[in-house]
N, C-alpha and C. Protein backbone atom coordinates (compact mmCIF):
# COMPACT_ATOMS: atom_id res chain seq x y z
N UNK A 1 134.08 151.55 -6.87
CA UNK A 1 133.19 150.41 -7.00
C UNK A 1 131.83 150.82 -6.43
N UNK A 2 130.67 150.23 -6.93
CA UNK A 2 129.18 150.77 -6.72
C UNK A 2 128.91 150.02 -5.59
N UNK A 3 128.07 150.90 -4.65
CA UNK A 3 128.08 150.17 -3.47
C UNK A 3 127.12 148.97 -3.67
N UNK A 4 126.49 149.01 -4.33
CA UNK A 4 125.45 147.22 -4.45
C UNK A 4 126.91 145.98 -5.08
N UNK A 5 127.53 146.33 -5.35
CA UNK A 5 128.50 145.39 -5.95
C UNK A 5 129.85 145.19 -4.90
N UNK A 6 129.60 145.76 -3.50
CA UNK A 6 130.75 145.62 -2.45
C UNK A 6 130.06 144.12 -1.86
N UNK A 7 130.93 143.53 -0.84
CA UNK A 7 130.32 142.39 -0.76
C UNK A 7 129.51 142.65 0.54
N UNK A 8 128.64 141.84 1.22
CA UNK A 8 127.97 142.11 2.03
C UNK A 8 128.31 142.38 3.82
N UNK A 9 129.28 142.04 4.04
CA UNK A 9 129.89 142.14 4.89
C UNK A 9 131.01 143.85 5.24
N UNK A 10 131.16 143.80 3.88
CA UNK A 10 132.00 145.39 3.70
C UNK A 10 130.55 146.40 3.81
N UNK A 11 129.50 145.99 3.42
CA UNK A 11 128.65 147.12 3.16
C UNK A 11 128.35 147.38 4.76
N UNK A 12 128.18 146.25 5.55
CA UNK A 12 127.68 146.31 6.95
C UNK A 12 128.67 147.14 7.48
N UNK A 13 129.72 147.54 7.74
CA UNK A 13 130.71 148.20 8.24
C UNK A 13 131.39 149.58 8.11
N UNK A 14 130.51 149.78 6.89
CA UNK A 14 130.24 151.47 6.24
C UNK A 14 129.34 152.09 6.64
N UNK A 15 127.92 151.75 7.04
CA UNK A 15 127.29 152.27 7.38
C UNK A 15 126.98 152.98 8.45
N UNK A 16 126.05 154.15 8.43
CA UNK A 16 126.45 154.90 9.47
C UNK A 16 125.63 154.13 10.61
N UNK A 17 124.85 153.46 10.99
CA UNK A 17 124.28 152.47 11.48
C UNK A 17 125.04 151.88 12.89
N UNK A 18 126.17 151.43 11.60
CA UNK A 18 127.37 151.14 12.60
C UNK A 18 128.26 151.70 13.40
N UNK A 19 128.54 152.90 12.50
CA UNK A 19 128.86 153.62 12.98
C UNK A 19 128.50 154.02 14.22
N UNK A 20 127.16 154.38 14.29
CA UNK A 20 126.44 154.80 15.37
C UNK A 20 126.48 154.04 16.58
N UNK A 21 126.26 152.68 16.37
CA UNK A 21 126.22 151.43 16.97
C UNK A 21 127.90 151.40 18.13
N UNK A 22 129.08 151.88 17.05
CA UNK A 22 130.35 151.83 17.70
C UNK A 22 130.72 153.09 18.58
N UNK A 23 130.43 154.46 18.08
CA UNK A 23 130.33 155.28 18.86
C UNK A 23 129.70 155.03 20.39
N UNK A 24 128.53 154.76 20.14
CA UNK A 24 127.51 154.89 21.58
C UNK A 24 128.11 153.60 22.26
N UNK A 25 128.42 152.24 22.07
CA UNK A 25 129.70 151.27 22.80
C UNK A 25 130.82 151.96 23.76
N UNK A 26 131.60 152.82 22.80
CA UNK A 26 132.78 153.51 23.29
C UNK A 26 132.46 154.72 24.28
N UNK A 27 131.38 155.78 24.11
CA UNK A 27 130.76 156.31 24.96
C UNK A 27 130.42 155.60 26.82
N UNK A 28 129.22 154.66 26.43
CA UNK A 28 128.86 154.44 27.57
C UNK A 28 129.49 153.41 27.96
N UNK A 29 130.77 153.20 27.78
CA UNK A 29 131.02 151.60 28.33
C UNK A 29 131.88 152.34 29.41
N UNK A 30 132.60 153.26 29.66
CA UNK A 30 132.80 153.67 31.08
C UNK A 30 131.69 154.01 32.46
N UNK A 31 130.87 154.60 31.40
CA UNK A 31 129.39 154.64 32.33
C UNK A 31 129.09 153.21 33.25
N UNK A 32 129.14 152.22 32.80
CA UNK A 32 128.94 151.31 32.93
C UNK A 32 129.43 150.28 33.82
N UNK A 33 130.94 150.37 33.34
CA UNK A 33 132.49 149.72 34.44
C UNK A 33 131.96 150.90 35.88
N UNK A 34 131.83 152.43 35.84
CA UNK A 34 131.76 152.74 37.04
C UNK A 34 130.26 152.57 37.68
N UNK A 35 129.15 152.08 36.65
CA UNK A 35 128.23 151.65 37.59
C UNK A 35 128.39 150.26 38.32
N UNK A 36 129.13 149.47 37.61
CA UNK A 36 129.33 148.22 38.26
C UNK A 36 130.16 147.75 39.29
N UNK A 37 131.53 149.29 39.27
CA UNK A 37 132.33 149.14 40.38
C UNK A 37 131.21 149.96 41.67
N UNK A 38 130.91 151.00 41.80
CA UNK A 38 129.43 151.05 42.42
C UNK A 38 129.52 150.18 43.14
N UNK A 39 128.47 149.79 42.38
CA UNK A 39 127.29 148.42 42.63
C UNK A 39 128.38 147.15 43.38
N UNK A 40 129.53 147.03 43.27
CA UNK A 40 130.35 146.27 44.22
C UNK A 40 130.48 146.76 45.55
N UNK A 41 130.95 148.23 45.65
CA UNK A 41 131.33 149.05 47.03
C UNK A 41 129.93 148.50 48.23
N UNK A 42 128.81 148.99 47.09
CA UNK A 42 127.69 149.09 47.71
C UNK A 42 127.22 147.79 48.45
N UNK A 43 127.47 146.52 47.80
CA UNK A 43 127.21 145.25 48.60
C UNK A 43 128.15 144.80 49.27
N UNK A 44 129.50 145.42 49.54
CA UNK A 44 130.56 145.42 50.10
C UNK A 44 129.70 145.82 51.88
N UNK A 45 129.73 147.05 51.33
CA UNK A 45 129.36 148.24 52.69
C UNK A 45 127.95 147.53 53.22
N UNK A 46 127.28 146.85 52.60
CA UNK A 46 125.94 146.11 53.29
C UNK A 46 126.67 144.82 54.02
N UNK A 47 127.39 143.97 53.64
CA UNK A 47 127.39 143.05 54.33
C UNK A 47 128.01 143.26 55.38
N UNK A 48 129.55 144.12 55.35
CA UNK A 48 129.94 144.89 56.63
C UNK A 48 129.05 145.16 57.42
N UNK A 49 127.89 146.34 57.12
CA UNK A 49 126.82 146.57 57.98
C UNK A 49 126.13 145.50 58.70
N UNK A 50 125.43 144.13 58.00
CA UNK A 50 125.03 143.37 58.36
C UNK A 50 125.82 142.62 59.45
N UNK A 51 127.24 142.09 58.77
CA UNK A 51 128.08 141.00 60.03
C UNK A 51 127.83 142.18 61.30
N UNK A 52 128.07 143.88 61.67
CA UNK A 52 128.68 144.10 62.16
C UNK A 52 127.09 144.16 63.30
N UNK A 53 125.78 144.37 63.00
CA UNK A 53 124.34 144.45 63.52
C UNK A 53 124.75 142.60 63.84
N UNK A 54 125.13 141.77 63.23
CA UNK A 54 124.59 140.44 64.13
C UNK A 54 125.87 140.17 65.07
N UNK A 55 126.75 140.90 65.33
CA UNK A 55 127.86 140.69 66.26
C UNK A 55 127.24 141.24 67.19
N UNK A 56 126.38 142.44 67.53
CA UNK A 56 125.42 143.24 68.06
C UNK A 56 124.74 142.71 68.61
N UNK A 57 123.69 141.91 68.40
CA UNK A 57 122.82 141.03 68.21
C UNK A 57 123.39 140.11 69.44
N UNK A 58 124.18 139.34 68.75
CA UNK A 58 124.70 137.88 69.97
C UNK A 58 125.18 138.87 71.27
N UNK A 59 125.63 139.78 71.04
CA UNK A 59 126.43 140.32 72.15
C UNK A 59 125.68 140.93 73.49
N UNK A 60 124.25 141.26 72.72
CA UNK A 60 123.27 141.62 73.58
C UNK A 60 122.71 140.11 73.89
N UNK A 61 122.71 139.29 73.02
CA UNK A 61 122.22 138.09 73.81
C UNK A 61 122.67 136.92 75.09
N UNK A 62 123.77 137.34 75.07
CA UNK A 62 124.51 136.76 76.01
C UNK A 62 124.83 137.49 77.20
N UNK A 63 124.71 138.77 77.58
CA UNK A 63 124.92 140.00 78.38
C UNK A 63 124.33 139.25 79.53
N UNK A 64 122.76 138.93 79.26
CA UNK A 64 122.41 138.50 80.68
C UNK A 64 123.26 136.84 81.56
N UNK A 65 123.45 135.99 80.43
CA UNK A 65 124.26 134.63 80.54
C UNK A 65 125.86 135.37 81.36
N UNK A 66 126.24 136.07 80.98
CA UNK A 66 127.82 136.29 81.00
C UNK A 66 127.41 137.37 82.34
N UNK A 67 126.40 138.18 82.43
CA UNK A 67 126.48 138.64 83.83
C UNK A 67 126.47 137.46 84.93
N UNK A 68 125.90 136.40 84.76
CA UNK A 68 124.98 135.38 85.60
C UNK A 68 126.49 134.60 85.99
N UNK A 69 127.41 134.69 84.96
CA UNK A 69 128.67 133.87 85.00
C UNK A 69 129.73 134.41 86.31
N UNK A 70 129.39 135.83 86.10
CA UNK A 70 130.60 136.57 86.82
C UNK A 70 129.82 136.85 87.81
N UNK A 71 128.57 136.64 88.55
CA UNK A 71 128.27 136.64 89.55
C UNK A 71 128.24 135.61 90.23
N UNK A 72 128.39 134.49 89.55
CA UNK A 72 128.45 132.97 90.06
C UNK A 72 130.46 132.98 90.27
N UNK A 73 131.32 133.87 89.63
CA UNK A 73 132.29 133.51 90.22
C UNK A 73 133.07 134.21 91.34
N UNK A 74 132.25 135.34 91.87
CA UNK A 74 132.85 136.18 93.10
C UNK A 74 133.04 135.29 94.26
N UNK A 75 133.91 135.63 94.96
CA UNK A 75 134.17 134.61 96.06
C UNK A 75 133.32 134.67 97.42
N UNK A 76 133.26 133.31 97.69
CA UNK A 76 132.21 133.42 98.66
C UNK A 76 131.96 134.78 100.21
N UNK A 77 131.06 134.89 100.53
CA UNK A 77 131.07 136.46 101.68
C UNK A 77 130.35 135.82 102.74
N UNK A 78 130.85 136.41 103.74
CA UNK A 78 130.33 135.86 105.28
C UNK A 78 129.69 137.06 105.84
N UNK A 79 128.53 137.20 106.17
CA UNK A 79 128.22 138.36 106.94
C UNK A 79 128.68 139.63 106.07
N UNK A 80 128.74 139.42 104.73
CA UNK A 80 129.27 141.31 104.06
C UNK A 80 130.72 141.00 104.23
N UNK A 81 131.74 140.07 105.02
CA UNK A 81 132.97 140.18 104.82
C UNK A 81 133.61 138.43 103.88
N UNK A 82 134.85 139.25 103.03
CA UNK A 82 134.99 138.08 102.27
C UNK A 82 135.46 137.49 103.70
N UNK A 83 135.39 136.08 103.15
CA UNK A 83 135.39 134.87 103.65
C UNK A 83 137.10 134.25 103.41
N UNK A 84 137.74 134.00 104.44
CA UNK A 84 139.66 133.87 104.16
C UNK A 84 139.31 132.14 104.41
């Protein structure tokens, strides 16, 4: 059968066009899944980083509060000797 007389939908699917079109799909679509698994690890490993800098953060902020605590709870001293 002459190709002007296939119907239009069969002609789209012969061509090398498409061809081309389906090749380069099947090619880079692994490229792709492993850029995107990537691109997960990677904002994974940032927010880890982040929680683990603001646990940091408070921990230095309270250092002076929590010294101030445990010096307020030593038991009272008489003259340099504890106090019975």
């Amino acid at each position: 059968m002459p190709r002007r007389l296939l119907p239009l939908g069969r002609r789209l699917f012969e061509g090398l066009g498409f061809r081309l079109v389906v090749l380069l799909t099947i090619a880079l679509l692994p490229i792709g899944l492993i850029a995107v698994i990537q691109n997960n690890r990677v904002v994974s490993e940032a927010q880890r980083s982040a929680e683990t800098a603001l646990l940091g953060l408070t921990s230095e902020s309270v250092a002076g509060e929590r010294t101030l605590k445990h010096t307020k709870q030593r038991p009272p001293t008489r003259l340099g000797a504890p106090a019975l």
